[in-house]
Protein backbone atom coordinates (compact mmCIF):
# COMPACT_ATOMS: atom_id res chain seq x y z
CA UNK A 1 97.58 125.22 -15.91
CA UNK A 2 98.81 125.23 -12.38
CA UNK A 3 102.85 126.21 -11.87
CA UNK A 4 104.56 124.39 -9.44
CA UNK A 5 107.78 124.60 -7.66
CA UNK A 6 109.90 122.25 -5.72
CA UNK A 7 112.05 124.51 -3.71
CA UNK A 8 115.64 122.65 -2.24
CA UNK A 9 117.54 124.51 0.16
CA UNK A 10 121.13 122.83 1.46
CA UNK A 11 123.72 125.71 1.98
CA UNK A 12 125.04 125.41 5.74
CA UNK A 13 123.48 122.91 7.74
CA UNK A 14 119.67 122.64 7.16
CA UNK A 15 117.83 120.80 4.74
CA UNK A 16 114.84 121.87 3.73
CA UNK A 17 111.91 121.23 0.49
CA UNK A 18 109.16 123.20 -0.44
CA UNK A 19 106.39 123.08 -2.52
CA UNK A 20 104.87 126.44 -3.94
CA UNK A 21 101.72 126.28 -6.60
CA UNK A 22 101.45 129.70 -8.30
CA UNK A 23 102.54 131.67 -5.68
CA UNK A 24 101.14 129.66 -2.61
CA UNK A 25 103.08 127.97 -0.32
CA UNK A 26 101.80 123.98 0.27
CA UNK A 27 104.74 122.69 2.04
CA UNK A 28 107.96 123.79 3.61
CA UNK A 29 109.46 120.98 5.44
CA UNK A 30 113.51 121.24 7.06
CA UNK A 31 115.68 119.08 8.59
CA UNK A 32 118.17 120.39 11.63
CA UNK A 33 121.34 118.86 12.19
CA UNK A 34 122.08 119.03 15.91
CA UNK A 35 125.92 117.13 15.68
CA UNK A 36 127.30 120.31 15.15
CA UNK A 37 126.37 121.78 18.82
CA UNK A 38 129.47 119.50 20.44
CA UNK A 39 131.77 121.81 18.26
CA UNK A 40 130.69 125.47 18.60
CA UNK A 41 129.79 125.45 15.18
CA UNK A 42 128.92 123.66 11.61
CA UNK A 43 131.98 121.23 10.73
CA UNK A 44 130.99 121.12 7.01
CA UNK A 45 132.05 117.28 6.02
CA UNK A 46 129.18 116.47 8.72
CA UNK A 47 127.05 118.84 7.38
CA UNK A 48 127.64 117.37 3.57
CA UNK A 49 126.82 113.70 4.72
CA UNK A 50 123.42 114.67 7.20
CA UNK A 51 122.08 116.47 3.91
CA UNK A 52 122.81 113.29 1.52
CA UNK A 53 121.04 111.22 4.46
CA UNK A 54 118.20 113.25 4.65
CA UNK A 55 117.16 114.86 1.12
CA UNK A 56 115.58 112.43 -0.06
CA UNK A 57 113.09 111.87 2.67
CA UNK A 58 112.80 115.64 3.61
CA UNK A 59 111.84 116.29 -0.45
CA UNK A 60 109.13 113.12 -0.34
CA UNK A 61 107.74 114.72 2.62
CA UNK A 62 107.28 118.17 0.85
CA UNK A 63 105.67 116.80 -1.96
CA UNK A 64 102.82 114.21 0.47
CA UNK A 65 102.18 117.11 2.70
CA UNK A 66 101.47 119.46 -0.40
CA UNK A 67 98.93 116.91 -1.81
CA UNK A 68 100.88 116.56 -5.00
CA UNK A 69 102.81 113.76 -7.16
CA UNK A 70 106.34 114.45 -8.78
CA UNK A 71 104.72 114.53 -11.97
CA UNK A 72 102.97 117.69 -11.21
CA UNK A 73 106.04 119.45 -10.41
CA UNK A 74 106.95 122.18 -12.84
CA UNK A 75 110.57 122.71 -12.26
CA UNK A 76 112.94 122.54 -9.47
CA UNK A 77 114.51 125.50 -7.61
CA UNK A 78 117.88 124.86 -5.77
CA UNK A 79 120.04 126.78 -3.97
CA UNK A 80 123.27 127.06 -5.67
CA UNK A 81 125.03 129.33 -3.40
CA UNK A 82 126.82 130.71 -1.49
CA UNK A 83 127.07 128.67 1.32
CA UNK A 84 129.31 125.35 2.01
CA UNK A 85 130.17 123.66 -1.15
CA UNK A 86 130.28 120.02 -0.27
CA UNK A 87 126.15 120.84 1.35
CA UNK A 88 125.24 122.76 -2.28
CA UNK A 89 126.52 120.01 -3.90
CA UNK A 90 124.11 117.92 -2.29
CA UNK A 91 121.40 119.91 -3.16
CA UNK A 92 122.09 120.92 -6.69
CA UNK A 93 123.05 116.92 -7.36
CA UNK A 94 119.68 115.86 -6.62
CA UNK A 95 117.94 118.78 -8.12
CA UNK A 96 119.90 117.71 -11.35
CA UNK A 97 118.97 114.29 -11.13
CA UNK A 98 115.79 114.43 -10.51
CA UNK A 99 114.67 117.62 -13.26
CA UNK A 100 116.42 114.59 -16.06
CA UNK A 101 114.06 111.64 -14.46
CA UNK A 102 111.04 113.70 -14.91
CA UNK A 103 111.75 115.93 -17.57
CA UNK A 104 111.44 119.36 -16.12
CA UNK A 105 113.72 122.59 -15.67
CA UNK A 106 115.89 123.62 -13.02
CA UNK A 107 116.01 126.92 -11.51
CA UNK A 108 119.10 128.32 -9.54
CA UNK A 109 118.56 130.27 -6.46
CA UNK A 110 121.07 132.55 -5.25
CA UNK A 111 120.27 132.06 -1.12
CA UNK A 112 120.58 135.94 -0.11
CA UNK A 113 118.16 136.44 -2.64
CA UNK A 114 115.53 133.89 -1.47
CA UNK A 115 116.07 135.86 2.11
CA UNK A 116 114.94 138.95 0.20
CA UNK A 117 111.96 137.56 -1.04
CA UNK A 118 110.92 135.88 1.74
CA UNK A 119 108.16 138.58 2.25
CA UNK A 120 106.72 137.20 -1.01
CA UNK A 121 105.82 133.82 1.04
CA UNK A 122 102.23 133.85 1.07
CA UNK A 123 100.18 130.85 2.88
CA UNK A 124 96.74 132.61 1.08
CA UNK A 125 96.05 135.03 -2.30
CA UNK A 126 95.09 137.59 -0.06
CA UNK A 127 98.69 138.26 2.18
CA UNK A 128 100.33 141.29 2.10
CA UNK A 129 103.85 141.19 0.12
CA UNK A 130 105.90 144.22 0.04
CA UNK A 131 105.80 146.94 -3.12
CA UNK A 132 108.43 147.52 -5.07
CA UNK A 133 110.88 149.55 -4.42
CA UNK A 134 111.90 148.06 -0.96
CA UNK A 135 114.67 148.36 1.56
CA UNK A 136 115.89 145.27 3.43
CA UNK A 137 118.50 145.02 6.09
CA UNK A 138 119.30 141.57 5.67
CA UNK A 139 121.14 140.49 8.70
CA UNK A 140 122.23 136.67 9.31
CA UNK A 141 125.40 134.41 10.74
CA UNK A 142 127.71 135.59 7.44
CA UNK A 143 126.05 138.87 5.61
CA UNK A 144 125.06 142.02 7.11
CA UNK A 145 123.59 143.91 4.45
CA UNK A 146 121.32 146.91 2.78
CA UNK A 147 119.78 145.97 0.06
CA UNK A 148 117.69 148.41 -2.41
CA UNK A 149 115.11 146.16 -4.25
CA UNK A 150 113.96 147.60 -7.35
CA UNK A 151 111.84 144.16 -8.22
CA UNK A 152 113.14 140.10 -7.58
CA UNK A 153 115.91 140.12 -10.43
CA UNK A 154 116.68 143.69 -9.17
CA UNK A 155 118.33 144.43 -6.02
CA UNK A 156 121.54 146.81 -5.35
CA UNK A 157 123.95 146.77 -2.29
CA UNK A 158 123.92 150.06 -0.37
CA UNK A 159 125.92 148.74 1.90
CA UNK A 160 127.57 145.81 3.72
CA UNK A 161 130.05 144.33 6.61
CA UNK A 162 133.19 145.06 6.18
CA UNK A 163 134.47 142.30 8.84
CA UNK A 164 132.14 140.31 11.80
CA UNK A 165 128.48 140.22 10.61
CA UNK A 166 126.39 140.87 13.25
CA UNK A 167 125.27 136.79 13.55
CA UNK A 168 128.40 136.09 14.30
CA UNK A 169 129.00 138.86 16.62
CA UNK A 170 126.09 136.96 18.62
CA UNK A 171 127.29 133.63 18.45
CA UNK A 172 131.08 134.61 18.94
CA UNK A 173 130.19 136.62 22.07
CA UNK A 174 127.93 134.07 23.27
CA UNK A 175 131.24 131.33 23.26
CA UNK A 176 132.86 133.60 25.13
CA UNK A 177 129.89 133.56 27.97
CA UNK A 178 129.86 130.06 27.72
CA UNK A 179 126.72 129.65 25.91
CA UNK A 180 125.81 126.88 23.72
CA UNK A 181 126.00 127.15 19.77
CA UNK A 182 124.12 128.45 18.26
CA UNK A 183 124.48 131.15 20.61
CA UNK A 184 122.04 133.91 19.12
CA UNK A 185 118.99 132.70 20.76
CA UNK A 186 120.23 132.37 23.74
CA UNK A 187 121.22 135.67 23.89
CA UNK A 188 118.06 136.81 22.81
CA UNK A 189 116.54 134.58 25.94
CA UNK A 190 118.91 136.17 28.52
CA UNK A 191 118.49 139.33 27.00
CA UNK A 192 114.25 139.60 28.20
CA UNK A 193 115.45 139.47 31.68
CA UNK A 194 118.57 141.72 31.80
CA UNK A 195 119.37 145.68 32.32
CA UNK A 196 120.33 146.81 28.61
CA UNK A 197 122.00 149.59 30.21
CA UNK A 198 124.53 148.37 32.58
CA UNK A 199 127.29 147.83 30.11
CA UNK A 200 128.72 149.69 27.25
CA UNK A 201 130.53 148.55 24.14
CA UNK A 202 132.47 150.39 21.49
CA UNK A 203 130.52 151.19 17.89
CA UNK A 204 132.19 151.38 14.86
CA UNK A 205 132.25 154.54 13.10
CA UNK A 206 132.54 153.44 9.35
CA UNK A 207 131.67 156.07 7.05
CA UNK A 208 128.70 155.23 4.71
CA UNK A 209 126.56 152.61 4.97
CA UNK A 210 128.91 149.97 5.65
CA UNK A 211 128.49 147.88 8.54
CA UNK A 212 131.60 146.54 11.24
CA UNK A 213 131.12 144.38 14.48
CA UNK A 214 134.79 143.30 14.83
CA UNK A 215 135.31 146.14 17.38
CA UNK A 216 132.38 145.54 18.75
CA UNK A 217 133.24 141.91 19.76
CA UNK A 218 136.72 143.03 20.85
CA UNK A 219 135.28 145.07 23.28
CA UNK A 220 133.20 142.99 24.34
CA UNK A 221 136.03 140.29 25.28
CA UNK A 222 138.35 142.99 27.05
CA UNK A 223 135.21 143.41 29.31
CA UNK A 224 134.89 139.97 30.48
CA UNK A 225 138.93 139.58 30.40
CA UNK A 226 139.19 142.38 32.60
CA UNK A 227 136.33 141.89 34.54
CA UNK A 228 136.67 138.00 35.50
CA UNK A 229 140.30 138.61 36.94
CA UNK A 230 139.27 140.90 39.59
CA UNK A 231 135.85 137.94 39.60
CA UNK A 232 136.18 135.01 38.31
CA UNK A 233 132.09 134.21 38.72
CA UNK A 234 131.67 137.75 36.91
CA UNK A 235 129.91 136.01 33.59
CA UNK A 236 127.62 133.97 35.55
CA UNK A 237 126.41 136.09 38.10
CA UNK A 238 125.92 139.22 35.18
CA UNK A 239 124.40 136.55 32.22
CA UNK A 240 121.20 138.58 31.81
CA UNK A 241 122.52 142.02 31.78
CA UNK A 242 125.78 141.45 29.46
CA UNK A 243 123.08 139.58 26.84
CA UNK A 244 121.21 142.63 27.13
CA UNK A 245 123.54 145.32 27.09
CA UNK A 246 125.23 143.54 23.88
CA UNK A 247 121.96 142.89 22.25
CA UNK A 248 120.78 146.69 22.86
CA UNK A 249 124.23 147.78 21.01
CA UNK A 250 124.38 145.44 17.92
CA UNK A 251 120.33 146.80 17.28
CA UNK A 252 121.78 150.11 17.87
CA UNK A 253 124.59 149.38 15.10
CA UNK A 254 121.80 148.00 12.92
CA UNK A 255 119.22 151.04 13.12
CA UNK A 256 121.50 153.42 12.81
CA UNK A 257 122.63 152.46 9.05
CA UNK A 258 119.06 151.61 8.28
CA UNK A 259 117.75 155.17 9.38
CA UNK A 260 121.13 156.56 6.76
CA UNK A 261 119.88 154.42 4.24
CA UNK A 262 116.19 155.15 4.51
CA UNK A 263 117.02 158.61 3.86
CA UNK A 264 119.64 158.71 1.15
CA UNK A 265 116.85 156.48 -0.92
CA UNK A 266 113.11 157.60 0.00
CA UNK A 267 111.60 154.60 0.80
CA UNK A 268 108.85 154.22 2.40
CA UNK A 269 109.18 150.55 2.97
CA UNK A 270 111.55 148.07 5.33
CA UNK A 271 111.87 144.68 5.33
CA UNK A 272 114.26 142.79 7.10
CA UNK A 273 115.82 138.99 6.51
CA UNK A 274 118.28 136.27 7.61
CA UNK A 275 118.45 134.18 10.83
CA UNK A 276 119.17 137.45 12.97
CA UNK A 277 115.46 138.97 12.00
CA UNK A 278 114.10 136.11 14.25
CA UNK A 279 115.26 138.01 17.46
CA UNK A 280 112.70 139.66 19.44
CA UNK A 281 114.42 142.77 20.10
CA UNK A 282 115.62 143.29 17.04
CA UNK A 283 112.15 142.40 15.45
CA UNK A 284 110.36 145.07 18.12
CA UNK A 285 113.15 147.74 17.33
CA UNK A 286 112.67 147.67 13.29
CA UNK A 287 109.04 147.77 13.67
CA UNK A 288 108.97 150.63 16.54
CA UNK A 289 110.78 152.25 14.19
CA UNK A 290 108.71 151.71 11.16
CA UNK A 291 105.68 153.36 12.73
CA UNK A 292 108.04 156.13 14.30
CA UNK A 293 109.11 157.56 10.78
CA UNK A 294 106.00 156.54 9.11
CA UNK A 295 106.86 153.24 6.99
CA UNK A 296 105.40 150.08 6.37
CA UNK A 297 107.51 147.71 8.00
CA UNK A 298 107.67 143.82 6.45
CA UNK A 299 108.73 141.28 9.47
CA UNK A 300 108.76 137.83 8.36
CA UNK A 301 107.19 134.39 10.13
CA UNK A 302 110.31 133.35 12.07
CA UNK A 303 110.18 129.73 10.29
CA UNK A 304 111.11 131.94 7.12
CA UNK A 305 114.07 133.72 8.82
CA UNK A 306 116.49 130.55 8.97
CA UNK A 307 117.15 128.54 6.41
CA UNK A 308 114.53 127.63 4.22
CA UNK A 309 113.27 126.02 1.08
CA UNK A 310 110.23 127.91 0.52
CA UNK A 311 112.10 131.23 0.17
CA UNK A 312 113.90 129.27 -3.20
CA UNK A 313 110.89 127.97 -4.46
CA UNK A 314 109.31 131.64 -4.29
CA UNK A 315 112.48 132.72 -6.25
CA UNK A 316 111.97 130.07 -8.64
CA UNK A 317 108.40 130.91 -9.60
CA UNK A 318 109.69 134.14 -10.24
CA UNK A 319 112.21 133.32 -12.47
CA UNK A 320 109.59 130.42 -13.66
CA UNK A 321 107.26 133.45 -14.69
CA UNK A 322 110.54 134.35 -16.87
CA UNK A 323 111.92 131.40 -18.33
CA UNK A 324 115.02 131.70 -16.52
CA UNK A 325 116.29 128.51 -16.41
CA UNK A 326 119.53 126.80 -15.30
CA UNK A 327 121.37 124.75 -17.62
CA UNK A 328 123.02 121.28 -16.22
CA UNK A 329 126.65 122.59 -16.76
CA UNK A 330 126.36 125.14 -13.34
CA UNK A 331 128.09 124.27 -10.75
CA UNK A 332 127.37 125.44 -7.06
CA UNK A 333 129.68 128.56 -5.71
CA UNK A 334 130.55 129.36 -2.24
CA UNK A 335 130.83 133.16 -2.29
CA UNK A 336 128.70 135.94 -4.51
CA UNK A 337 126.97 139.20 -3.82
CA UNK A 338 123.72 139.61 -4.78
């Protein structure tokens, strides 16, 4: 008999429902909430009332475009954090509700996990999913992380920010320039067209594998503060070459842990996750230096590097598989590790 899993993701700002039949992916369908953009970032009472509008239509959409009814639904995956609570509420609410009208089981998701195991999205039986063990770097808007993954209900922290992550480093930087949020891909846009060498910026130097991009982002502020009084067109006129001198550092922060931690464990794979893996030169640098050093690299499909409800519905076959279930008494939770 067939498994299937309705994945919900609703942490931040996008909702999203998935449908995953032993181990394939039928459906992934999200929702973007653009009133956010106005403010420079996700006001989370907005973000809490566009998911109650649209969860119900986004999940009936998942389950037409996979073919299926509800009542072929196995169990139901949420997300249950971290993220914004009033958004997870949302999500695990209706996950609730609807395991009790048809008499299935839910499954809770932790969302940095689902980001891990994003690599284990396959759209046919014959794709390529990483072998355990496996490094990620998982880089998005609030973690910047590397994670040893000894199998899906196994993963360790080698290391982690210890301030900015780099996502926000992006977006905060990009403010500053003037750019609108979210600011990351526009950065990456500018970024094709500038000189990556014309300015520099400070880089931490934390000991370990710990990550820091709060000096990083100073520096890059006492640039333009110094460099607009003497011009005050300075951030116009230099757009393409500040995106690409501050995207060429923040990889630079990145690879350099990565390379620490791909030594101190042996591993002979990389993977990398989160809404910053979908920028090209971040994406080029990981796998030029995959094939430098010799290691299979895992990049995913940028649709699975935001937000996404088929990463949580490939967590929840997992656990499925296992019998891991989530009773009703959970209740969502802003902050965890993994």
């Amino acid at each position: 008999m067939s498994i299937t899993i309705l994945g919900i993701e609703s942490s931040c700002d996008d909702t999203s429902a998935a449908i995953v039949t032993d181990g394939i992916l039928k459906s992934n369908v999200i929702a973007s909430q653009s009133v956010h953009e106005e403010y420079g970032g996700v006001v989370p009472e907005l973000a809490s009332r566009a998911h109650q509008q649209n969860i119900v239509p986004v999940v009936d959409a998942a389950i037409k475009r996979a073919g299926i009814t509800p009542h072929d639904i196995s169990a139901i995956a949420f997300t249950r954090g971290p993220g914004l609570l009033g958004s997870l509420l949302v999500g695990t609410s209706f996950a609730k509700g609807l395991s009790l009208g048809l008499r299935i089981p839910i499954i809770d998701v932790n969302h940095l996990h689902g980001h891990v195991l994003s690599h284990f999205i396959r759209r046919n039986p014959d794709d390529v999913v990483p072998d355990y063990p496996f490094l990620t770097l998982l880089i998005s808007g609030g973690n910047s992380q590397l994670i040893l993954v000894q199998n899906y209900n196994d993963m360790e922290i080698l290391g982690a920010t210890i301030d900015d992550a780099a996502g926000e480093a992006f977006d905060k930087c990009a403010k500053v320039m003037g750019l609108p949020y979210p600011g990351g891909p526009h950065i990456d846009r500018l970024a094709a067209e500038g000189d990556a060498t014309r300015f520099k910026f400070a880089k931490p130097r934390i000991p370990g594998l710990d990550y820091s991009f709060s000096g990083l982002k100073t520096s890059f502020l006492y640039t333009l503060r110094d460099a607009v009084k003497d011009d005050p067109d300075f951030i116009n006129n230099n757009l393409n070459d500040l995106a690409a001198s501050l995207q060429k550092t923040i990889i630079e922060i990145l690879l350099a842990k990565l390379d620490l931690a791909v030594k101190q464990t042996g591993v002979k794979t990389v993977a990398i996750g989160g809404g910053v893996s979908a920028n090209s030169g971040v994406r080029t640098a990981v796998a030029d230096y995959c094939k430098k050093h010799h290691l299979n690299a895992f990049i995913p499909e940028r649709s699975f590097t935001t937000d996404n409800a088929a990463m949580v519905a490939i967590a929840g076959y997992f656990k499925y598989l296992d019998k891991d279930f989530c009773s009703y008494d959970q209740v969502p939770y802003a902050r965890v590790t993994i």
